[in-house]
Protein backbone atom coordinates (compact mmCIF):
# COMPACT_ATOMS: atom_id res chain seq x y z
CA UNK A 1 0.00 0.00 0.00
CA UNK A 2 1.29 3.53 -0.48
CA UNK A 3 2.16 5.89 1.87
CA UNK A 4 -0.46 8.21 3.18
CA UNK A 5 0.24 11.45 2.44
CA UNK A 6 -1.54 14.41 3.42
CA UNK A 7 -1.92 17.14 0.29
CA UNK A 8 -1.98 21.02 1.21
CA UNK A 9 -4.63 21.69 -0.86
CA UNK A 10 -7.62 24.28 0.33
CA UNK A 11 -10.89 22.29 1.14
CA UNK A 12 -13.23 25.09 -0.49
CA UNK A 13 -14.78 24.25 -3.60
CA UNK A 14 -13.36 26.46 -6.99
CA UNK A 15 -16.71 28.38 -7.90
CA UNK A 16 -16.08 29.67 -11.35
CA UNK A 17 -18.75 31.76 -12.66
CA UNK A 18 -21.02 29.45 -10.56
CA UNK A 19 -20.88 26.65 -12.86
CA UNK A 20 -19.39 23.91 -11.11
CA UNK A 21 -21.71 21.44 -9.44
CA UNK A 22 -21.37 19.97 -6.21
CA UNK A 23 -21.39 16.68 -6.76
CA UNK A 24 -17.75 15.86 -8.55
CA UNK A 25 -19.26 13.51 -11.18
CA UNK A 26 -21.54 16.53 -12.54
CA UNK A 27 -18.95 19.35 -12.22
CA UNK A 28 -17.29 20.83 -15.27
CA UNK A 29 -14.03 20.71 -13.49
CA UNK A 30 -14.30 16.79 -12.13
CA UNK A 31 -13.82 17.50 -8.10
CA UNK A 32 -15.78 18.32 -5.30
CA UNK A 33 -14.74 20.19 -1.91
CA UNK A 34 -15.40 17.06 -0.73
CA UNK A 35 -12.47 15.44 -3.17
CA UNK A 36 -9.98 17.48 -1.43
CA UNK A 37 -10.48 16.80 2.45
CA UNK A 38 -8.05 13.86 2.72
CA UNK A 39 -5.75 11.02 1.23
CA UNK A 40 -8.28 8.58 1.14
CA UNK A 41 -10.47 10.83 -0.62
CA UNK A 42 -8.09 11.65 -3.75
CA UNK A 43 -7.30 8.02 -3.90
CA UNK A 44 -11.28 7.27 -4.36
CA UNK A 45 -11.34 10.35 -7.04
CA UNK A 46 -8.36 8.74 -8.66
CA UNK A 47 -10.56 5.75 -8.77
CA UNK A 48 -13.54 7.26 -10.17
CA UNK A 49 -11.07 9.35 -12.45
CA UNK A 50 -9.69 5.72 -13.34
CA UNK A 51 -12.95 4.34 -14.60
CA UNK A 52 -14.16 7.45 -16.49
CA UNK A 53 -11.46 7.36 -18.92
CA UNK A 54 -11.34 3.61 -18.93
CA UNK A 55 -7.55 3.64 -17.83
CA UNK A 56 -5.41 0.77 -17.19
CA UNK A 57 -1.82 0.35 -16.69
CA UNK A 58 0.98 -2.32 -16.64
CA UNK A 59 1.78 -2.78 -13.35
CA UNK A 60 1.10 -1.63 -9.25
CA UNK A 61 4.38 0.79 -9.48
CA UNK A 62 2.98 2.31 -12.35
CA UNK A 63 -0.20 3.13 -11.29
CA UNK A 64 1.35 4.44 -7.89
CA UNK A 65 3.74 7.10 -10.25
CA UNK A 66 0.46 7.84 -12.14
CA UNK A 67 -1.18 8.55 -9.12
CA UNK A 68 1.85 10.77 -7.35
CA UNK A 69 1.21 12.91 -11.38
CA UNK A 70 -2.25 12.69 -10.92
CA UNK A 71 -2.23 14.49 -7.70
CA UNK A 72 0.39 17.10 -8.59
CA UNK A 73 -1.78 18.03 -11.51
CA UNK A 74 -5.30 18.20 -9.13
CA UNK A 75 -3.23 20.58 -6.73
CA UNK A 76 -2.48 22.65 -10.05
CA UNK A 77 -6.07 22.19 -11.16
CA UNK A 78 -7.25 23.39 -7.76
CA UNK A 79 -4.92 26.77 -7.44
CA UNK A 80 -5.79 28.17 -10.71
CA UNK A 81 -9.21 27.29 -10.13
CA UNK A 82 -9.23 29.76 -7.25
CA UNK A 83 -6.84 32.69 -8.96
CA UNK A 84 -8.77 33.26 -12.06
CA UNK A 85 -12.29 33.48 -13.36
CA UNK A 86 -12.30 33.88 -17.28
CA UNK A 87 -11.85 30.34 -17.35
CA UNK A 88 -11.28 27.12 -15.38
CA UNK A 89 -9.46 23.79 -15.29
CA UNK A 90 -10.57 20.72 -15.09
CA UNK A 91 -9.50 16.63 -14.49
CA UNK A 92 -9.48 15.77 -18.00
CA UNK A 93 -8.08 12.61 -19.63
CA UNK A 94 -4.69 13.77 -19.46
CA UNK A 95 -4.65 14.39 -15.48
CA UNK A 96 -2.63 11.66 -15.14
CA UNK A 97 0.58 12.56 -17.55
CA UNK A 98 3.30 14.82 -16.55
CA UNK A 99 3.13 18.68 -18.84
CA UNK A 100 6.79 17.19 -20.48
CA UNK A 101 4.86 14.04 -21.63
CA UNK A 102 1.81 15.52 -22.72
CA UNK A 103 3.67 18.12 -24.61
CA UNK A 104 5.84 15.36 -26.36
CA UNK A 105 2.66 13.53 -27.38
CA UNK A 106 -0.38 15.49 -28.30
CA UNK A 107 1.20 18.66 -29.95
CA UNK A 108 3.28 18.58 -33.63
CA UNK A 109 3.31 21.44 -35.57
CA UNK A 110 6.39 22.56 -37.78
CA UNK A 111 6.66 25.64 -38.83
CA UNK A 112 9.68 26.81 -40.77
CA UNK A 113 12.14 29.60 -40.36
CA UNK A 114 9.99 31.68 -42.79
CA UNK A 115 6.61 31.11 -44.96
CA UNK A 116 7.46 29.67 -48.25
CA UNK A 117 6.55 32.89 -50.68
CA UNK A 118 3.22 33.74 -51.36
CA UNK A 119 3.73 36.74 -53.78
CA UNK A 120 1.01 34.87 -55.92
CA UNK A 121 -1.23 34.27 -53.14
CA UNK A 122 -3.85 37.57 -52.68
CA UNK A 123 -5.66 37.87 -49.39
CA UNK A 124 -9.38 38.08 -50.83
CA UNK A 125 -11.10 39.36 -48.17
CA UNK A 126 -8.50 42.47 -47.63
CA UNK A 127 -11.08 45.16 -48.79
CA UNK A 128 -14.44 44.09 -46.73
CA UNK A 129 -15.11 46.92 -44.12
CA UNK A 130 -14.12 45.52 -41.12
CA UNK A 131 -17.52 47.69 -39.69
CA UNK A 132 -19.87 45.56 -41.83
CA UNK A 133 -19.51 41.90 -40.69
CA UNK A 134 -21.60 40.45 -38.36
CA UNK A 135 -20.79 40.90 -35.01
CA UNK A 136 -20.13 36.76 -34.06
CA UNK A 137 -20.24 33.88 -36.66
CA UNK A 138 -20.23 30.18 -35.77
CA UNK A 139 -19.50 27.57 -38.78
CA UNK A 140 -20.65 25.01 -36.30
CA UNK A 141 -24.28 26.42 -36.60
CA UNK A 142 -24.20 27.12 -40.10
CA UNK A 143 -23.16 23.63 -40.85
CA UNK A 144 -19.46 23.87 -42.03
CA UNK A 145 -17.62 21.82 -38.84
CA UNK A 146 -17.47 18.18 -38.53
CA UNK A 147 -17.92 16.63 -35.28
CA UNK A 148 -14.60 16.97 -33.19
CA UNK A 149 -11.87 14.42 -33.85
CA UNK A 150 -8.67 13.35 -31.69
CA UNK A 151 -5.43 13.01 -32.97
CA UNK A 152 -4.09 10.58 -30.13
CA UNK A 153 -0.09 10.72 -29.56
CA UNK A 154 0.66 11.44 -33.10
CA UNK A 155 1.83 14.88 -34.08
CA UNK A 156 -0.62 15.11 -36.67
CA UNK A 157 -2.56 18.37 -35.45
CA UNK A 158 -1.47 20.19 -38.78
CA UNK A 159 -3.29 17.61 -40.61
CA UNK A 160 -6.50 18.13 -38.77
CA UNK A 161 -5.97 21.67 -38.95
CA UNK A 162 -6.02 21.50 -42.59
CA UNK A 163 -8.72 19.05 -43.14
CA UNK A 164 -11.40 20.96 -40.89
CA UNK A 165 -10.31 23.97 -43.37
CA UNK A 166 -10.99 22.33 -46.06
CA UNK A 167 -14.10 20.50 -44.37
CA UNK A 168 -15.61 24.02 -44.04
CA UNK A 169 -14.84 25.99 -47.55
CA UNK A 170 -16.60 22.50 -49.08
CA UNK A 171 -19.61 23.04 -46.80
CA UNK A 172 -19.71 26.46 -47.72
CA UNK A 173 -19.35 25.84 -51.47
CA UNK A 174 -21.36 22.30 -51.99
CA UNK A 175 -23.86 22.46 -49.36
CA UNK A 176 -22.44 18.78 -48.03
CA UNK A 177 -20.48 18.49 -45.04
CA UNK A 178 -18.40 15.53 -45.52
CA UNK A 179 -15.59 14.30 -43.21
CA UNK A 180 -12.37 14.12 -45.06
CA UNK A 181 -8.98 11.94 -44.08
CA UNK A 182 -6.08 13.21 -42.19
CA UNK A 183 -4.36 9.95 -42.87
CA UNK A 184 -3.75 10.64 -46.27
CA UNK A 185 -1.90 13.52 -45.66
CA UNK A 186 -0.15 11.79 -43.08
CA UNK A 187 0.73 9.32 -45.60
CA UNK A 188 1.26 11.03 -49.03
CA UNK A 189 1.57 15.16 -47.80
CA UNK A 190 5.42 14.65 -47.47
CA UNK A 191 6.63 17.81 -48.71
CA UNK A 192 7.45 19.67 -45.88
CA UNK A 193 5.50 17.32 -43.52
CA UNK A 194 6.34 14.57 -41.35
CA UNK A 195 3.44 12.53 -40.31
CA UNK A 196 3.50 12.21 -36.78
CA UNK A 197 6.64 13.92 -36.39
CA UNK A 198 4.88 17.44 -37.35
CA UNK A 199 3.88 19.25 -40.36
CA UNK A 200 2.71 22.33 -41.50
CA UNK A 201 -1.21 23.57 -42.86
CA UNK A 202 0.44 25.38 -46.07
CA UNK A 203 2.41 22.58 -47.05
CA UNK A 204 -0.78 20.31 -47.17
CA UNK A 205 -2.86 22.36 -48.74
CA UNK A 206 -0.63 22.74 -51.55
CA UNK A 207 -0.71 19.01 -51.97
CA UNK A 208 -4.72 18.54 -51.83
CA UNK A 209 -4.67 21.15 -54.83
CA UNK A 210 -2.12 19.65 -56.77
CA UNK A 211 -3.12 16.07 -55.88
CA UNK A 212 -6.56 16.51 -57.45
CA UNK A 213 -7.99 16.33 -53.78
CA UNK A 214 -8.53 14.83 -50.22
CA UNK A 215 -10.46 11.80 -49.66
CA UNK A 216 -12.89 11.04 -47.50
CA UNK A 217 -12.41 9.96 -43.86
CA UNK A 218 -14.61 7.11 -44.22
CA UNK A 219 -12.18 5.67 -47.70
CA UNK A 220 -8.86 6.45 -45.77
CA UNK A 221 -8.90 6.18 -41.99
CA UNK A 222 -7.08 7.55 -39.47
CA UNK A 223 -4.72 5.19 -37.44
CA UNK A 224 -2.81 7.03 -35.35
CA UNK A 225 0.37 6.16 -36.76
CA UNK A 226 2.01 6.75 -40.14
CA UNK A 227 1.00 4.13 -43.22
CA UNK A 228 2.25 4.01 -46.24
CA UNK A 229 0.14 6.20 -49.64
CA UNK A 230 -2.57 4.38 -50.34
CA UNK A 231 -3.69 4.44 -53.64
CA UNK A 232 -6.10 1.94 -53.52
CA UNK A 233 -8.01 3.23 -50.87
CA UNK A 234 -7.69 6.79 -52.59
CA UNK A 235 -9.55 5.38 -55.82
CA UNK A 236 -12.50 4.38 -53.70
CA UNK A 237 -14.06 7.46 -53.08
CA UNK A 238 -14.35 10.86 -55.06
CA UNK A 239 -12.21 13.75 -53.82
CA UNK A 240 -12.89 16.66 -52.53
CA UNK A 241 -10.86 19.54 -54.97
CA UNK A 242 -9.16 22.67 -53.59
CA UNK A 243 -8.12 25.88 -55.86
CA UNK A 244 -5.40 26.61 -53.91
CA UNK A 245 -4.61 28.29 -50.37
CA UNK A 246 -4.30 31.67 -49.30
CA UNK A 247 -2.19 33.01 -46.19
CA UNK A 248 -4.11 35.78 -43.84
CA UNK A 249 -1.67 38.97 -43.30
CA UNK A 250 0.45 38.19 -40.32
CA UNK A 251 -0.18 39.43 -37.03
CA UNK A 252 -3.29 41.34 -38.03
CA UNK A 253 -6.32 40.05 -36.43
CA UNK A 254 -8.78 42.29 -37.88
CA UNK A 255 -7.51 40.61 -41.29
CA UNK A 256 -8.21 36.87 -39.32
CA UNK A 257 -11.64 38.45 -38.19
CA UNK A 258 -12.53 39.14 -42.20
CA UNK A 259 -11.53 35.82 -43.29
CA UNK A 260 -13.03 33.86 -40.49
CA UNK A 261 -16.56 35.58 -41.22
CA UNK A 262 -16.34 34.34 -44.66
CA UNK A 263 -14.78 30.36 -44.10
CA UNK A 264 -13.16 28.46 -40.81
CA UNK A 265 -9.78 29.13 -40.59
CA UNK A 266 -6.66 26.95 -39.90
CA UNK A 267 -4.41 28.44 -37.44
CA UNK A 268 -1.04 28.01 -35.45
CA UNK A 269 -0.87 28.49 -31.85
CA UNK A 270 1.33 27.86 -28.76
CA UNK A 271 -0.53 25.22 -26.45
CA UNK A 272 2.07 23.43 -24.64
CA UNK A 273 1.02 25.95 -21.21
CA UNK A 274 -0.04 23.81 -18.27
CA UNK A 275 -3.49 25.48 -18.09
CA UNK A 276 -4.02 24.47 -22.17
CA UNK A 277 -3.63 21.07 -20.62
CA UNK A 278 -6.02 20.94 -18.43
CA UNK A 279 -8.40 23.74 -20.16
CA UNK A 280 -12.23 23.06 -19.31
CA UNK A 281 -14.32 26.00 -20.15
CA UNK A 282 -14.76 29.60 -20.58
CA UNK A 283 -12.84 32.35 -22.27
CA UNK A 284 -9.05 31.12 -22.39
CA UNK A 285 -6.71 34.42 -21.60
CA UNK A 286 -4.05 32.23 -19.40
CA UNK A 287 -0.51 32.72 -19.93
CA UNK A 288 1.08 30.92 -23.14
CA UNK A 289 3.74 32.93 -25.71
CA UNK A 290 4.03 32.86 -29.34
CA UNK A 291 6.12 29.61 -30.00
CA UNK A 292 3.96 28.20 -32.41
CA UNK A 293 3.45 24.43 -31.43
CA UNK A 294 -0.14 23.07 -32.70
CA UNK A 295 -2.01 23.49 -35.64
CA UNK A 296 -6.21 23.83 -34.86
CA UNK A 297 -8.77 25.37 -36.57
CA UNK A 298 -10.73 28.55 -35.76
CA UNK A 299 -14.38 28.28 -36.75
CA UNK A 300 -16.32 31.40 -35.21
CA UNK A 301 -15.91 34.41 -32.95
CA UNK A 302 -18.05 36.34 -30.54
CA UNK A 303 -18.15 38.11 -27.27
CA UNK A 304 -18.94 36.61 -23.41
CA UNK A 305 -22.10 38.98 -23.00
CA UNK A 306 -22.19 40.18 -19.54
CA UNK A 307 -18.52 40.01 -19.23
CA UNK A 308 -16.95 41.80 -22.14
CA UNK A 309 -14.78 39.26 -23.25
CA UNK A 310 -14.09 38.78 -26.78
CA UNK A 311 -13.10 35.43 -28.04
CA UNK A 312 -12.12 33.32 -31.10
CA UNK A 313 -13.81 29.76 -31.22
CA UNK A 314 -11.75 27.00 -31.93
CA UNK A 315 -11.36 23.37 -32.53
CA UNK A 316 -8.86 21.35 -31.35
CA UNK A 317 -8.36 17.71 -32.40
CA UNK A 318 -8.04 16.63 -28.52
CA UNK A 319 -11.09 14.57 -28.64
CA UNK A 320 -14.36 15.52 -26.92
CA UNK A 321 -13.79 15.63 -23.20
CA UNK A 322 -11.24 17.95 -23.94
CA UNK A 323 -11.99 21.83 -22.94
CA UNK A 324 -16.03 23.01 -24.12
CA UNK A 325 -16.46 19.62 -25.91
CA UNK A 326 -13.36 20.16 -28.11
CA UNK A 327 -13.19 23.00 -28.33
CA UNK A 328 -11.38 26.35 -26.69
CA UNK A 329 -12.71 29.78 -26.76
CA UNK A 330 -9.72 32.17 -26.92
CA UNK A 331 -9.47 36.02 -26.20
CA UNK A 332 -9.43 38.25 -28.61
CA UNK A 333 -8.29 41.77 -28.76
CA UNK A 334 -5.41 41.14 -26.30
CA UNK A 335 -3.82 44.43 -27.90
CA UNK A 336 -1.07 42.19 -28.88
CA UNK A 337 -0.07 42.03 -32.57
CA UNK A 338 0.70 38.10 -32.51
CA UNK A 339 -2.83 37.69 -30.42
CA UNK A 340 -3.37 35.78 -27.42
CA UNK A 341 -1.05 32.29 -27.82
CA UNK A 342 0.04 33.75 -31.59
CA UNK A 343 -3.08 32.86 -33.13
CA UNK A 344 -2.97 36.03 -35.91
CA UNK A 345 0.73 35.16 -36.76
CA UNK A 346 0.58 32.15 -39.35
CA UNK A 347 -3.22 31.20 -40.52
CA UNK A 348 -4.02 30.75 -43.43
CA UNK A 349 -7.20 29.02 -45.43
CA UNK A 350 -8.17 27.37 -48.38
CA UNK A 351 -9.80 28.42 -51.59
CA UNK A 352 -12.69 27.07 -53.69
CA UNK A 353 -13.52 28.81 -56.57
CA UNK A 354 -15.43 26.62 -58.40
């Protein structure tokens, strides 16, 4: 049996914006007051953390290190729960991995020294007034986002970055939403990209265009690992065409605000921060830089009525029980020319034009 230990962790229960329930099971960050109050207590919230997730390991010794993270991250959980109030944390699925582990696993973009040029490349929507788009969009309502995928541990975000791009211009353009495969451009997107070892949105974009187009999920899979360019299971399904791609000014949001009115957006942000980790609802304005890490897609924006806060929605290929069901909504006008996490420096989108 392990040790008892006693945590120093403060038995009041993190209200944030009144939404978390007192029973643990129903509350958007997974713990109760209760939780807290003693060893025995964490162990049975372990347990019922355990269960929820359907974990399982090798052996006793590692379940006791998972444990000794699992607690380390709950005390995290717990103090930022009670410092700020834009947002909260919660026990997600990935309570039980250290921030260097999850960081190694579930991020994976890379983005070169510089943009390859894009003299070619206009940026259509550069002479909309700014003062007559509508004041939030959601592609989610308007029927241009598939349901929320999860990469796993393969550093394949820039691939689902690209595909929910190129998920929504289709929408927009066809009137079918149809989910389309990251594997293939895991597979056969090589210039530039690595599979699970990182890529880049650009780079795969270029290749649905001059490929003749992505495939459908359903045809091509994902497995969660690199395969080899499947041909045959490319020829078994139509393809969905791209004109090309189009990069959004850097560091401008305003310009990011006129594109993402028009189509969802692939963007690059930093999200290896501790509270991206465990990020479980409201409007993200934690601390995170501008080292570009992971490639999502931003499919609306808005404003927190009440509070002021405007925000960015976006989807992130961390499954479900990640953050608002998948997705993250991030502050906007942060006065900051990179934006909050470096979300205006490198998006870009794809185009459609016929």
């Amino acid at each position: 049996m392990a040790h008892p230990m006693k945590l120093s962790l403060a038995l009041l229960l993190c209200v944030v914006g009144a939404c978390v329930a007192r029973n643990s099971e129903f509350s958007i960050v997974g713990y109760s007051e209760e939780d807290l109050s003693s060893h025995d207590r964490i162990v049975e919230l372990f347990e019922r953390w355990l269960a929820k997730h359907q974990k399982a390991y090798a052996s006793f010794e590692e379940k006791l290190h998972r444990f000794e993270v699992f607690k380390d991250n709950l005390k995290h959980i717990d103090e930022i729960n009670r410092e700020v109030t834009s947002y909260w944390l919660g026990l997600n699925e990935f309570a039980d991995l250290t921030h260097e582990e999850f960081k190694a696993a579930y991020l994976g973009l890379s983005p070169p020294p510089a943009r390859r040029s894009s003299s070619s490349r206009s940026f259509r929507y550069e002479d909309i007034n700014a003062g007559d788009l509508p004041k939030s969009v959601d592609w989610r309502k308007k029927g241009a986002v598939t349901d929320v995928k999860n990469q796993g541990q393969c550093g394949s975000c820039w691939a689902f970055s690209t595909v929910a791009a190129v998920e929504g211009i289709n929408a927009i353009m066809t009137g079918n939403l149809t989910a389309l495969s990251e594997q293939e451009l895991i597979d056969c997107s090589v210039d530039g990209n690595n599979g699970c070892n990182g890529g880049m949105m650009d780079y795969a974009f270029s290749y649905i265009a001059s490929s003749g187009g992505l495939h459908t999920e359903e045809a091509y899979p994902y497995l969660m690992e690199e395969g080899s360019c499947g041909d045959g299971k490319k020829s078994e399904s139509e393809a969905v065409a791209i004109s090309g791609y189009e990069d959004v000014p850097a560091n401008d949001e305003q310009s990011l605000i006129k594109a993402l009115a028009h189509q969802p957006i692939s963007v690059a942000i930093e999200a290896s921060g501790r509270h991206f980790q465990f990020y479980s609802g409201g409007v993200y304005d934690g601390p995170c830089g501008a080292q570009l890490d992971h490639g999502v897609a931003a499919v609306g924006y808005g404003s927190d009525k009440g509070k002021g806060h405007d925000y960015i929605v976006v989807k992130n290929s961390w499954g479900d029980k990640w953050g608002e069901k998948g997705y993250i909504r991030m502050k906007r006008g942060t006065g900051k020319g990179e934006g909050l996490c470096g979300i205006n420096k490198m998006a870009s989108y794809p185009t459609k034009d016929n």
